[in-house]
Protein backbone atom coordinates (compact mmCIF):
# COMPACT_ATOMS: atom_id res chain seq x y z
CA UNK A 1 7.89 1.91 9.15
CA UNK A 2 7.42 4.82 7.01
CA UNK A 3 3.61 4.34 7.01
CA UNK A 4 3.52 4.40 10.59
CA UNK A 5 4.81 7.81 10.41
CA UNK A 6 1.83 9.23 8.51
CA UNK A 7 -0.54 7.31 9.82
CA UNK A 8 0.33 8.56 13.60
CA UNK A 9 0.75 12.43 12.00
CA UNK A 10 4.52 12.72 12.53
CA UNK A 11 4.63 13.13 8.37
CA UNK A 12 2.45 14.92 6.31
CA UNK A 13 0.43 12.02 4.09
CA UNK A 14 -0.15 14.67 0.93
CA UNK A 15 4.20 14.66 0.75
CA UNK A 16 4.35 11.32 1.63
CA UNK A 17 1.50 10.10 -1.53
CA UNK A 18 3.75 11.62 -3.99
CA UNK A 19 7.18 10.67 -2.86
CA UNK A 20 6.46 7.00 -1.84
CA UNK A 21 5.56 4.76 -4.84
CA UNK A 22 8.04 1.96 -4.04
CA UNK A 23 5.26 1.63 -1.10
CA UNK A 24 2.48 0.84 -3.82
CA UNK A 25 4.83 -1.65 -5.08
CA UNK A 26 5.42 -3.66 -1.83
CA UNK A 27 1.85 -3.67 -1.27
CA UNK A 28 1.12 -5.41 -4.57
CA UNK A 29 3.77 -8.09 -4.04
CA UNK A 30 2.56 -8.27 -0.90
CA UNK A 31 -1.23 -8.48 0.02
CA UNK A 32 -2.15 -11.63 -0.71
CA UNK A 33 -0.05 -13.07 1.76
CA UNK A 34 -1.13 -10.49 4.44
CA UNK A 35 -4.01 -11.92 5.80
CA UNK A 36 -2.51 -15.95 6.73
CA UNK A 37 0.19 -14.03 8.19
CA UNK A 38 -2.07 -11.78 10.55
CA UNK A 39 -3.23 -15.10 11.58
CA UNK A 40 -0.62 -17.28 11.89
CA UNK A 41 1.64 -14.87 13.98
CA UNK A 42 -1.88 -13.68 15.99
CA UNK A 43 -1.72 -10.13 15.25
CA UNK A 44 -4.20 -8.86 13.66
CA UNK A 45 -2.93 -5.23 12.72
CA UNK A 46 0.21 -6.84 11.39
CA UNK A 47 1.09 -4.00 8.30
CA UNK A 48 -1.94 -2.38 8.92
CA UNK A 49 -0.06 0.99 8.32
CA UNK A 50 0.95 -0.02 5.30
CA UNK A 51 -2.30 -1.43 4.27
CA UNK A 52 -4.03 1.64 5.21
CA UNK A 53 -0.94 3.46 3.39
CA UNK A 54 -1.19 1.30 0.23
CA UNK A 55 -5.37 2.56 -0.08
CA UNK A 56 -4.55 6.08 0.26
CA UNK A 57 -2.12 5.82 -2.54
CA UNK A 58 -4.72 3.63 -4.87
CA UNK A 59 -7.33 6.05 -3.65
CA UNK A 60 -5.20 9.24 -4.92
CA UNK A 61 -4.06 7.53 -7.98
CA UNK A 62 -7.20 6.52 -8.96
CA UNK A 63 -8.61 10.34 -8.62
CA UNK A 64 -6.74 10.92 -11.84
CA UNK A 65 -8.02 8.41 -13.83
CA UNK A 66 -10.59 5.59 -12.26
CA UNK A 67 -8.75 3.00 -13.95
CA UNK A 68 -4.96 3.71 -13.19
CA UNK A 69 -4.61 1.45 -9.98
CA UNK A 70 -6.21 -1.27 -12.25
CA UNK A 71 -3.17 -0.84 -14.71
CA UNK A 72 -0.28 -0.61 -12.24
CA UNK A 73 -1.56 -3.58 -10.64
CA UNK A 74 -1.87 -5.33 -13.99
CA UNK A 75 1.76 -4.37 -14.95
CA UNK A 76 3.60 -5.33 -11.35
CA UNK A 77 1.31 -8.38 -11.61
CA UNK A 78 3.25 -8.95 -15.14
CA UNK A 79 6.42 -9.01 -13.82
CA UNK A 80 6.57 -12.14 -12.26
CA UNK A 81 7.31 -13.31 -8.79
């Protein structure tokens, strides 16, 4: 829900980037199931928000240092299911 509200302008995305990493963390637990549920419930924007959320936060993490998505995805990856 909180995606939402950037993506339709009612909160500004720069504030949201930096006070939103549990979002990050969702997405990675997430995403690979993302896609057979789009198509199994026949919606095709199903957590698009948070999708389109989840890239703006890998894209402004990654201005920093190219690799530093790589490594939080390596180390959420590492903690199991």
């Amino acid at each position: 829900m909180a995606s939402s509200f950037v993506t339709s302008g009612a909160v500004n995305k720069e504030l949201f980037l930096q006070n939103a990493g549990e979002l990050l963390f969702v997405w990675e637990k997430t995403k690979g199931t993302i896609a057979d549920s789009r198509k199994a419930m026949g919606n095709p924007k199903y957590l698009s928000n948070l999708e389109a959320m989840a890239q703006a936060m890998i894209d402004n993490m990654n201005q920093g240092n190219p690799k530093a998505y790589e490594a939080f995805s390596a180390r959420v990856k590492g903690m199991g299911a």
